[in-house]
N, C-alpha and C. Protein backbone atom coordinates (compact mmCIF):
# COMPACT_ATOMS: atom_id res chain seq x y z
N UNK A 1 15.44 -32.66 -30.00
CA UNK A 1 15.87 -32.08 -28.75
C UNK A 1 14.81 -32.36 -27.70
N UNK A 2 15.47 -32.38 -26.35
CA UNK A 2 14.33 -33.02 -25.70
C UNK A 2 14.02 -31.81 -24.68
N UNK A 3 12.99 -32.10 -24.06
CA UNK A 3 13.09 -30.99 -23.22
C UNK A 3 14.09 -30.40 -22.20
N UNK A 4 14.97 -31.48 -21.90
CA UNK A 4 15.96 -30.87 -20.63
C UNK A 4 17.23 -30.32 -21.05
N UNK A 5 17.44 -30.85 -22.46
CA UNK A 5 18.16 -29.92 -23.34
C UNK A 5 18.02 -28.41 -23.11
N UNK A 6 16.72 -28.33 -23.86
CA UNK A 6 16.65 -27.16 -23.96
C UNK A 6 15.95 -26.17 -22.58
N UNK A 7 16.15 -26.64 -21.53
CA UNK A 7 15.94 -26.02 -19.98
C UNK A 7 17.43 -25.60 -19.96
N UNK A 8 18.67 -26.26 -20.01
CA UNK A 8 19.61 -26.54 -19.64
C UNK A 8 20.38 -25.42 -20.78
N UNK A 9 19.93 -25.19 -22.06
CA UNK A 9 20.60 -24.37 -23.05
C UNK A 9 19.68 -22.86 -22.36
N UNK A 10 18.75 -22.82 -21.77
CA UNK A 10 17.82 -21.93 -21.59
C UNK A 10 18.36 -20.94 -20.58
N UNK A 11 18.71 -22.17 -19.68
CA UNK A 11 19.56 -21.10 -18.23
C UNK A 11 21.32 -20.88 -18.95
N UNK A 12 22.05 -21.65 -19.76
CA UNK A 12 23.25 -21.16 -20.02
C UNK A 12 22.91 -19.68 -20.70
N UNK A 13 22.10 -19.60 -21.50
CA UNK A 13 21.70 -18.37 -22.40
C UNK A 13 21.40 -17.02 -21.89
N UNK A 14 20.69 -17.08 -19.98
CA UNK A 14 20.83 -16.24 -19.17
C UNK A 14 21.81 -15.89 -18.35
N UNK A 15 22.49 -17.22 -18.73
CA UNK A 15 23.85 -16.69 -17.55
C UNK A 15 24.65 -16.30 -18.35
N UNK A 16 24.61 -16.22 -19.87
CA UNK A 16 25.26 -15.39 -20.67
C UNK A 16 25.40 -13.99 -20.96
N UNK A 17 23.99 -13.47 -20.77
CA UNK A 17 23.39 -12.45 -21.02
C UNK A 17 23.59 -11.16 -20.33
N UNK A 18 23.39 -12.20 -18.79
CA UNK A 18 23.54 -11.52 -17.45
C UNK A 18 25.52 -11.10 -17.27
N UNK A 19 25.81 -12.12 -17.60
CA UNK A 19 27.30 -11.82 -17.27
C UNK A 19 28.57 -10.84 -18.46
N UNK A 20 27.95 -11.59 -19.65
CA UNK A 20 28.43 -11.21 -21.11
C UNK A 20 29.02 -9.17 -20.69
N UNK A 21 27.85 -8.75 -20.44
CA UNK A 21 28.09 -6.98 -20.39
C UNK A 21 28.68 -6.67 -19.51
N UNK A 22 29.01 -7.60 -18.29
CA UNK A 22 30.15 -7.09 -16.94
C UNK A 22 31.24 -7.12 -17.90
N UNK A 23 31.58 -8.41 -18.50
CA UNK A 23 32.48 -8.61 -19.24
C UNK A 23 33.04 -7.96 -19.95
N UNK A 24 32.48 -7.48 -20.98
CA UNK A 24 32.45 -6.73 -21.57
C UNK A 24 33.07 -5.40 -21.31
N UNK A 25 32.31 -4.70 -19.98
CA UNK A 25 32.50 -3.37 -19.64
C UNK A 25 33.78 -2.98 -19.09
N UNK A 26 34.05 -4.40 -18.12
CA UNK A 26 35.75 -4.50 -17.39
C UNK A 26 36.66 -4.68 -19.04
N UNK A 27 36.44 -5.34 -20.18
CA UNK A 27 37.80 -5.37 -20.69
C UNK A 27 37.47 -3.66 -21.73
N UNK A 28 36.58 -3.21 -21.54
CA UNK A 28 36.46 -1.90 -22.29
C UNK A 28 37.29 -0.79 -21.61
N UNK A 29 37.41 -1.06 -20.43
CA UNK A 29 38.37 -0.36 -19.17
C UNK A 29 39.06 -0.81 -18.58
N UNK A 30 39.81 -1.61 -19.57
CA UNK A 30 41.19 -1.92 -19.31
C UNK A 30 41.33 -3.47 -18.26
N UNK A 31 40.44 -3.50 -17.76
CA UNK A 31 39.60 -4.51 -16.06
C UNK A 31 40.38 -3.82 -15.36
N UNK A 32 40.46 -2.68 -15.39
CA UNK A 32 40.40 -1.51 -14.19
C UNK A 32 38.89 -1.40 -13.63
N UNK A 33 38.99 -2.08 -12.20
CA UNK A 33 37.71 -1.55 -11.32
C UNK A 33 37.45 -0.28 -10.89
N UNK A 34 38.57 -0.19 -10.50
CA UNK A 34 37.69 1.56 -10.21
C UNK A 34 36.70 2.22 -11.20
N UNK A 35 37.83 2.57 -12.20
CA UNK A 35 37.17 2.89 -14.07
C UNK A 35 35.78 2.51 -14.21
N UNK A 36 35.82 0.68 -13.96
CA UNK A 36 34.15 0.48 -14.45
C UNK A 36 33.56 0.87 -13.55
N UNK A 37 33.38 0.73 -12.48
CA UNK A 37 32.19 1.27 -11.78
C UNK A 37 31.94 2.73 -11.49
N UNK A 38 33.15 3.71 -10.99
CA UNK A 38 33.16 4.86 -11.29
C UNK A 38 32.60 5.49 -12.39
N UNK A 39 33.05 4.99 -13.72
CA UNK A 39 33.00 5.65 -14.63
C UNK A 39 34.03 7.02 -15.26
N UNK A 40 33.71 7.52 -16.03
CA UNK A 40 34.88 8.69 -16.73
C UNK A 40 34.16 9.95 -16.14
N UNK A 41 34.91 10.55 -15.27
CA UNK A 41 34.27 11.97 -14.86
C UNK A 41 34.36 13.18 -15.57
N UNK A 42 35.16 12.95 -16.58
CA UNK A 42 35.28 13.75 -17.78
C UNK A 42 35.96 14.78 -16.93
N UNK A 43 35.80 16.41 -17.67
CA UNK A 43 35.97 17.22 -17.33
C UNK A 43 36.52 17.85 -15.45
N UNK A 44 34.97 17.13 -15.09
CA UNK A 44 34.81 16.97 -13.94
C UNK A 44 36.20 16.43 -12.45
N UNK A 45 36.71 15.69 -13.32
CA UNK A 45 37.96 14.93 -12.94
C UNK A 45 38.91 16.10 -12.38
N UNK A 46 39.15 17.19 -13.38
CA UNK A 46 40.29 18.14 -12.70
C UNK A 46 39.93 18.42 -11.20
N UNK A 47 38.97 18.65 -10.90
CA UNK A 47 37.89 19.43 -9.42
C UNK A 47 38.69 18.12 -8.46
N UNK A 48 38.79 17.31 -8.63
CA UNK A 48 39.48 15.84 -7.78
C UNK A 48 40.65 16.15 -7.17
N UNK A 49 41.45 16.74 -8.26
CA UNK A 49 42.78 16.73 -8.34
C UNK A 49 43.51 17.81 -7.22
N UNK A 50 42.54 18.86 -6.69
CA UNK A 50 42.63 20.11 -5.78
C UNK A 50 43.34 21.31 -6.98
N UNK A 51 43.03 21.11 -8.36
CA UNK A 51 43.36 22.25 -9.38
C UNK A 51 43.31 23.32 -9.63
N UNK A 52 41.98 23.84 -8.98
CA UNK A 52 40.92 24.91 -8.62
C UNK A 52 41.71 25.32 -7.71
N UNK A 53 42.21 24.70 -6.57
CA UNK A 53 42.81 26.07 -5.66
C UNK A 53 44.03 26.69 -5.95
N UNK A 54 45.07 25.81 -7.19
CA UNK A 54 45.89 27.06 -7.47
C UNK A 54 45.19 28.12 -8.25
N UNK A 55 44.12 28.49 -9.02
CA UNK A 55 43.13 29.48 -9.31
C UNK A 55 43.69 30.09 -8.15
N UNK A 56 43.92 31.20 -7.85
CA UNK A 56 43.93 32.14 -6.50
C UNK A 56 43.40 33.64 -7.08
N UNK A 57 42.57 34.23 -5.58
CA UNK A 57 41.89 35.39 -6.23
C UNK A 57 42.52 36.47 -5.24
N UNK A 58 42.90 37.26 -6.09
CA UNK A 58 43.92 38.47 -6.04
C UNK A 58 43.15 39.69 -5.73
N UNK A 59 43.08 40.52 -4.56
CA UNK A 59 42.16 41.88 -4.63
C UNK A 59 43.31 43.14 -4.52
N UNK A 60 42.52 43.64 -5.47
CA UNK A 60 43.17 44.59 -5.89
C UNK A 60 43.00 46.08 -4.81
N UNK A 61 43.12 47.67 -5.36
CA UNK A 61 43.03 48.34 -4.02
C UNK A 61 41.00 48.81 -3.75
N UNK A 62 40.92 49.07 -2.69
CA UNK A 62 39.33 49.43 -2.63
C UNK A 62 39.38 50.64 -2.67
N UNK A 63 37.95 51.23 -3.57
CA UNK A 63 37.30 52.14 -3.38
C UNK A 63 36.42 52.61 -3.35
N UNK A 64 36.27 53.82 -2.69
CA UNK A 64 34.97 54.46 -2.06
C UNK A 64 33.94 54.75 -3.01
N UNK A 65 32.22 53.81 -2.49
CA UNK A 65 31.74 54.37 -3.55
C UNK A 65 31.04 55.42 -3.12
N UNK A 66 30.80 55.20 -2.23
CA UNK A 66 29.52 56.70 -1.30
C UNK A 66 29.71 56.54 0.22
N UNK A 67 29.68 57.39 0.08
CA UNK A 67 29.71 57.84 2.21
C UNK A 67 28.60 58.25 2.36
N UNK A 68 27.53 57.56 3.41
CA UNK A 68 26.19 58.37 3.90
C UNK A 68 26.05 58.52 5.62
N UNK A 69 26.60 59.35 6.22
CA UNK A 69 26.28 59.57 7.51
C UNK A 69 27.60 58.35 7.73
N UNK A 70 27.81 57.41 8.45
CA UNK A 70 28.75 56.80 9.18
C UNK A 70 28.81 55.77 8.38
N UNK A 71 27.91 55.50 7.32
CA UNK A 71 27.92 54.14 6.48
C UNK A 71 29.16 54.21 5.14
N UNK A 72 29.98 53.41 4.99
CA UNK A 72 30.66 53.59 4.04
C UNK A 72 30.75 52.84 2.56
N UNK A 73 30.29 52.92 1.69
CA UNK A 73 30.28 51.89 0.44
C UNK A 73 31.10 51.43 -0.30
N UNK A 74 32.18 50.49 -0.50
CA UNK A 74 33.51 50.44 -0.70
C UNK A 74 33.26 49.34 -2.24
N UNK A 75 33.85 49.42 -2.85
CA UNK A 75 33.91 48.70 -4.18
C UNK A 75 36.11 47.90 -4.50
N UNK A 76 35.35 46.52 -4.54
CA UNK A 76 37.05 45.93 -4.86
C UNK A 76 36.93 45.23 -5.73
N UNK A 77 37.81 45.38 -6.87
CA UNK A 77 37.99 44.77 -7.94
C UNK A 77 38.61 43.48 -7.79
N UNK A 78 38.52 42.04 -8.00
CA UNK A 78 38.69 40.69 -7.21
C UNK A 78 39.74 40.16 -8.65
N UNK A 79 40.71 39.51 -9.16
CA UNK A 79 40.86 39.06 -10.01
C UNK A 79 41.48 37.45 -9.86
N UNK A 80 41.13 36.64 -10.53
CA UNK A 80 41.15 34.87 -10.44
C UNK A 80 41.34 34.63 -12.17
N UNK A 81 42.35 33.12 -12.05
CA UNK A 81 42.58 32.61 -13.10
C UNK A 81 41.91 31.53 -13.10
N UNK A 82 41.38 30.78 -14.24
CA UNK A 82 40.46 29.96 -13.88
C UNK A 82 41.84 28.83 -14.47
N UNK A 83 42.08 27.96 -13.52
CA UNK A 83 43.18 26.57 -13.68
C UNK A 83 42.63 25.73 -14.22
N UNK A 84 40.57 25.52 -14.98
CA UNK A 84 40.46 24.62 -15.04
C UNK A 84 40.14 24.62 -16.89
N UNK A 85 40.17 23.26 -17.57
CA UNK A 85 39.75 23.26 -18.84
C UNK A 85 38.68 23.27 -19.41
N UNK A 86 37.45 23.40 -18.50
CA UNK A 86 36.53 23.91 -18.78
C UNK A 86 35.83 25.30 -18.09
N UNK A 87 34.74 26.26 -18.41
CA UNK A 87 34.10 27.65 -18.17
C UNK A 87 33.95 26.92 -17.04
N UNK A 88 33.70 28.19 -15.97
CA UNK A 88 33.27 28.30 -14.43
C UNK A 88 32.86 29.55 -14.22
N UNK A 89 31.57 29.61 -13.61
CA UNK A 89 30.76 31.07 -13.33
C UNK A 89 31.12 31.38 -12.03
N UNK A 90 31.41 32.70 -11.42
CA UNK A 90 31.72 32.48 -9.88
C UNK A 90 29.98 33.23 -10.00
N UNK A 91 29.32 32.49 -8.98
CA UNK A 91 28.18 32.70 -8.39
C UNK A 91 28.08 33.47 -7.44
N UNK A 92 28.79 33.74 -6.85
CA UNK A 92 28.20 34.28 -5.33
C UNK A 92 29.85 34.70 -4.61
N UNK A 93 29.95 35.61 -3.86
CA UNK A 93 30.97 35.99 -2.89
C UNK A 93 30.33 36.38 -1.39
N UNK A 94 30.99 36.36 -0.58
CA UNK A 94 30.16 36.52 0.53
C UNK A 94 31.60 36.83 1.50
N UNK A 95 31.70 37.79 2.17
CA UNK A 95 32.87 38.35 3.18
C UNK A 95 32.33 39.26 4.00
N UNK A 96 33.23 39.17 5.26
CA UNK A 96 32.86 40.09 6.11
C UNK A 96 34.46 40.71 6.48
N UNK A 97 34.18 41.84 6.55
CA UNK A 97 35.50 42.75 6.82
C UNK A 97 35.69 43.12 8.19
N UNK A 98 36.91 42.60 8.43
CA UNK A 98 37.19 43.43 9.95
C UNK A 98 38.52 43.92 9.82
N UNK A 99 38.55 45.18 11.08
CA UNK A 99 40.10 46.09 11.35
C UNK A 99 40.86 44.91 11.49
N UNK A 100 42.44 44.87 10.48
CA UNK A 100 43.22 43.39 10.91
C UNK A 100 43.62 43.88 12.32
N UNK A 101 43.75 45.41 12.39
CA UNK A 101 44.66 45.48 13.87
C UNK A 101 43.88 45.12 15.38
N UNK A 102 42.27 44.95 15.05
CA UNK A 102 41.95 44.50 16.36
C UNK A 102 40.61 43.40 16.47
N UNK A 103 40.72 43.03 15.06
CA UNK A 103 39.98 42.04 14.62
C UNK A 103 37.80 42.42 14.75
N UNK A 104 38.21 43.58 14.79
CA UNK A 104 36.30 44.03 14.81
C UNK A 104 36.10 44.33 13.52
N UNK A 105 34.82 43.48 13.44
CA UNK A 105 34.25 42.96 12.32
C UNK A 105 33.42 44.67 12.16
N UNK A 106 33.54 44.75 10.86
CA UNK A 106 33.35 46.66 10.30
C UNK A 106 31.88 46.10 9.16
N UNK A 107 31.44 45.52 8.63
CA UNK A 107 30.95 44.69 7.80
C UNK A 107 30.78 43.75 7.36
N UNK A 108 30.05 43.69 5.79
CA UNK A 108 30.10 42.83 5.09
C UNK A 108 30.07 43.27 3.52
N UNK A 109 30.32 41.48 2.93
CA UNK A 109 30.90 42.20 1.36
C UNK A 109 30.13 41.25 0.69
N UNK A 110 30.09 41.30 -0.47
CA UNK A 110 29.02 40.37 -1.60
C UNK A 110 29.42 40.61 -2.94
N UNK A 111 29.38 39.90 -3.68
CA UNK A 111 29.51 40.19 -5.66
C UNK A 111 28.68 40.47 -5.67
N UNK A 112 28.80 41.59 -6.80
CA UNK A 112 28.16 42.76 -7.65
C UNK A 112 27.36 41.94 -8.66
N UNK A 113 28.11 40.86 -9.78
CA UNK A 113 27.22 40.05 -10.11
C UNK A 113 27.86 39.21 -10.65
N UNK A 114 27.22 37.63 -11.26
CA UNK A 114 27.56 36.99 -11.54
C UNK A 114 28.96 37.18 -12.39
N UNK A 115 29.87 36.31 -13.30
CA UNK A 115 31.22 36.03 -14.12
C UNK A 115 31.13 34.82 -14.11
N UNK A 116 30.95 34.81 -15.80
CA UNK A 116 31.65 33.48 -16.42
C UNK A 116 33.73 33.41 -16.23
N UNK A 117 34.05 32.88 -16.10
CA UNK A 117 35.65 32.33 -16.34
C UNK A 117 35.67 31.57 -17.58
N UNK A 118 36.08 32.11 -18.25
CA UNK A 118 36.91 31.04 -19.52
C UNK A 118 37.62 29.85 -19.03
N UNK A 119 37.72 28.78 -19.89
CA UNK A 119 38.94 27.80 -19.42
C UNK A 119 40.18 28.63 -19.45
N UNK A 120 41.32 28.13 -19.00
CA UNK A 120 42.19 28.57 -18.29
C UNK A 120 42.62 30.28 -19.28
N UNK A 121 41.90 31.20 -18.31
CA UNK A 121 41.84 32.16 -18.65
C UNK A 121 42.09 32.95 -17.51
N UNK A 122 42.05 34.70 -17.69
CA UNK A 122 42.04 35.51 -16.42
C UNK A 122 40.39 35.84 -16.53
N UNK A 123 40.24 36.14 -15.13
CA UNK A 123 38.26 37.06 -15.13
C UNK A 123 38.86 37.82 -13.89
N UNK A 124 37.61 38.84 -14.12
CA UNK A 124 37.63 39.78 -12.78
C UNK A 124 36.28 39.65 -12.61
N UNK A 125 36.03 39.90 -10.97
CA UNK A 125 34.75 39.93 -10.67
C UNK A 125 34.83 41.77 -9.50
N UNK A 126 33.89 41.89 -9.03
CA UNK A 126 33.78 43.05 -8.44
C UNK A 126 32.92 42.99 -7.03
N UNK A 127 33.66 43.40 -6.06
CA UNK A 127 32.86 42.73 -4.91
C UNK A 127 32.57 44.40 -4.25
N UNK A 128 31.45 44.31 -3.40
CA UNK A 128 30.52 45.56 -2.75
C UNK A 128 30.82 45.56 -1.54
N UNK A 129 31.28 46.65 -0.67
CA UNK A 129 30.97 46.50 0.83
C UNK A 129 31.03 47.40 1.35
N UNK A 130 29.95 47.23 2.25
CA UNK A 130 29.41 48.03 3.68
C UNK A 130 30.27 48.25 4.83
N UNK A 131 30.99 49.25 5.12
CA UNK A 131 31.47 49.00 6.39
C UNK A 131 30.67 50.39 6.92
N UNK A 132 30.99 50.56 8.86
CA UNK A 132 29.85 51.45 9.70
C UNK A 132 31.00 52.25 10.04
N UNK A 133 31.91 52.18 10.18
CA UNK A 133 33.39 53.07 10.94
C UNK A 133 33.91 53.65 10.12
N UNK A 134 33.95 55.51 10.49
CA UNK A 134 34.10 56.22 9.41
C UNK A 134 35.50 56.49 9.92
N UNK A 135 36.39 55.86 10.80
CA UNK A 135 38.09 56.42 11.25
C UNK A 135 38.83 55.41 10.52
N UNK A 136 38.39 54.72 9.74
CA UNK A 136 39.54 53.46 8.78
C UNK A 136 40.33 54.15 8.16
N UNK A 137 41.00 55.36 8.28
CA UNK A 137 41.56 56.27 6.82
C UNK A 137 43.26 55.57 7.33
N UNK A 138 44.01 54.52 6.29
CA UNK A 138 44.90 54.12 6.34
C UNK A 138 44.74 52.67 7.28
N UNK A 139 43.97 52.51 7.95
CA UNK A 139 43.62 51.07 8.46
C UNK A 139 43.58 49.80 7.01
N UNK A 140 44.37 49.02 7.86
CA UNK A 140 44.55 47.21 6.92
C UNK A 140 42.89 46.50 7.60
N UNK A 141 42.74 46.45 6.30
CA UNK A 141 41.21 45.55 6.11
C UNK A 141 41.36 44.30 5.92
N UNK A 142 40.91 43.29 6.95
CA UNK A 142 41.22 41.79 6.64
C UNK A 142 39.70 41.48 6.16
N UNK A 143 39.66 40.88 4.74
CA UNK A 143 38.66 39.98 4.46
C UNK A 143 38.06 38.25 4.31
N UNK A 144 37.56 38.20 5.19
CA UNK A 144 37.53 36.57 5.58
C UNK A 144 36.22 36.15 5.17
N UNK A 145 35.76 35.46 3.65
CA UNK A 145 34.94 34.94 3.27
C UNK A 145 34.70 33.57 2.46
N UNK A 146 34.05 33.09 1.33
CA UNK A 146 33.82 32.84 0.56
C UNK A 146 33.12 32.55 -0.96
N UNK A 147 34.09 32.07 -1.94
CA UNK A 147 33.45 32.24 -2.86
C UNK A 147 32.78 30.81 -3.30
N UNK A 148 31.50 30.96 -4.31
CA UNK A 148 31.29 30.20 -4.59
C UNK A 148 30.80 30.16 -6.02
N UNK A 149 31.64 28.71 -6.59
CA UNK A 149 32.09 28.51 -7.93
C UNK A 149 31.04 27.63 -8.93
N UNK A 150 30.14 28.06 -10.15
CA UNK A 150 29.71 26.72 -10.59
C UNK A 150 30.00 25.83 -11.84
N UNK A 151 30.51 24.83 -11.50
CA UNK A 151 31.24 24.00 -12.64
C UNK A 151 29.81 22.85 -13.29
N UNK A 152 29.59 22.85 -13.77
CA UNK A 152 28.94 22.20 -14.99
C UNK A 152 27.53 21.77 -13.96
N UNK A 153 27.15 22.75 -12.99
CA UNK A 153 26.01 22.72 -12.29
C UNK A 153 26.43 22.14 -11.06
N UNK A 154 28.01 21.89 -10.67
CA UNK A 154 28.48 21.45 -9.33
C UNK A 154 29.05 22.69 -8.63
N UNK A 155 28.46 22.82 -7.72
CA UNK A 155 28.33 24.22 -7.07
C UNK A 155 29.99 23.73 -6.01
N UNK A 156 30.76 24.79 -6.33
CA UNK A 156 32.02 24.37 -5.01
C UNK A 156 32.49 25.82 -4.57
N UNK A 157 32.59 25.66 -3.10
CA UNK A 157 32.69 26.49 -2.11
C UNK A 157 34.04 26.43 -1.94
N UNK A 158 34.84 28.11 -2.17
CA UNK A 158 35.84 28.11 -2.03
C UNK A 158 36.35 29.13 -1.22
N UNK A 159 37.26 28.92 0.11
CA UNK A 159 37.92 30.27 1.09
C UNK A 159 38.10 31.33 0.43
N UNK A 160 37.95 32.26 0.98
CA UNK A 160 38.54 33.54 0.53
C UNK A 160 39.19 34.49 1.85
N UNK A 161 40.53 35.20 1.12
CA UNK A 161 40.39 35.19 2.56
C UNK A 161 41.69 36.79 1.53
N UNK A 162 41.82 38.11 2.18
CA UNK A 162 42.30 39.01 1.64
C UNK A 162 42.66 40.13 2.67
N UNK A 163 43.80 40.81 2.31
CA UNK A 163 43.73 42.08 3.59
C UNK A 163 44.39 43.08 2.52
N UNK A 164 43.43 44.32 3.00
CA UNK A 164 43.16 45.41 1.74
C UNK A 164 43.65 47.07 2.71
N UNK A 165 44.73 47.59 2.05
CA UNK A 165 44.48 49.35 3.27
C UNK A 165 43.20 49.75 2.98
N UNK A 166 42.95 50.61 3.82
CA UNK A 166 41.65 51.22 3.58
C UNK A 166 42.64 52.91 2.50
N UNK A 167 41.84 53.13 1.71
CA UNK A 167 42.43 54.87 1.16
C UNK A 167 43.20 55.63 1.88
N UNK A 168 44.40 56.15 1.88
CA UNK A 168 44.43 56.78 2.83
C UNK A 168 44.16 58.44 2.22
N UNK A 169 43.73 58.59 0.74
CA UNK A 169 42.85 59.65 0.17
C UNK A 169 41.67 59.58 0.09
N UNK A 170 40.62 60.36 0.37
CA UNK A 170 39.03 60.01 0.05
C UNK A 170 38.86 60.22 -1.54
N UNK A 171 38.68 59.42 -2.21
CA UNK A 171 37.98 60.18 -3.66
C UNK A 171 36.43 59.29 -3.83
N UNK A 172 35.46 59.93 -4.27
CA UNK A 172 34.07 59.24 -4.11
C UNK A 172 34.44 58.97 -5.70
N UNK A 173 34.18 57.77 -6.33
CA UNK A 173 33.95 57.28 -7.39
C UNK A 173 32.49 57.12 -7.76
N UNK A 174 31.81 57.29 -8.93
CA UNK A 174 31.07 57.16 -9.14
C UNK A 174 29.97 55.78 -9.87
């Protein structure tokens, strides 16, 4: 063998090497491009699909946890199905409450604490709130916030949005 042989077998052997695993990877996925370069989002994939927002979170009625001087402490039980096939923690809630009848903002609201969600399961979570107006007795409470969801360390921000009577009995729960 002479030398230009083997220059000439030298560069076919890199352009083998180099190309061989594209090759490869397109007929492993069908030579669907998207597929190869994307990749399989696994799980992840449902979150694409807008799946998560039929999940819808349902509030149930509020109640009073303490009255101090004009401040009022209100407790709502939140309930959501989780649509997806894998666990989801809701992290965080965040709302602010106003009178629906004249749109003044009375507070704000927050989760009590973290919830895992099962795959497609029911969870309840429990949300806290402050309102300053002690004449709400039978007033519609609009709540306009959001929640936020974490899926396999992908944090997703989701509307919330609810309108609740206020008691029109006082009972202090404990």
């Amino acid at each position: 063998m002479n030398e230009r042989t083997l220059r000439i077998g030298l560069i076919l052997l890199s352009i083998a090497l180099m190309v061989g695993p594209i090759i490869a990877a397109f007929a492993a996925k069908g030579w669907d491009l998207q597929a190869t370069v994307m990749g399989d989002l696994g799980p992840l994939e449902n979150l694409t699909s807008g799946e998560l927002e039929s999940g819808k979170f349902e509030a149930e009625n509020l109640e009073i946890i303490e009255i101090t001087g004009s401040l009022i402490r209100l407790g709502m039980p939140v309930n959501f199905t989780n649509p997806l096939s894998f666990s989801i923690t809701v992290e965080n809630v965040s709302v602010d409450v106003f009178r629906a009848s004249d749109n003044y903002k009375l507070g704000q609201g927050w989760l009590q604490q973290k919830k895992v969600v099962l795959p497609e399961s029911p969870g309840s979570v429990y949300i806290i709130m402050v309102v300053t107006d002690g004449s709400l007795v039978g007033a519609l409470l609009s709540l306009v916030g959001t929640v936020q969801l974490d899926a396999y360390g992908l944090i997703i921000t989701v509307p919330f949005e609810a309108s609740v009577p206020f008691p029109t009995t006082i009972e202090v729960f404990p």
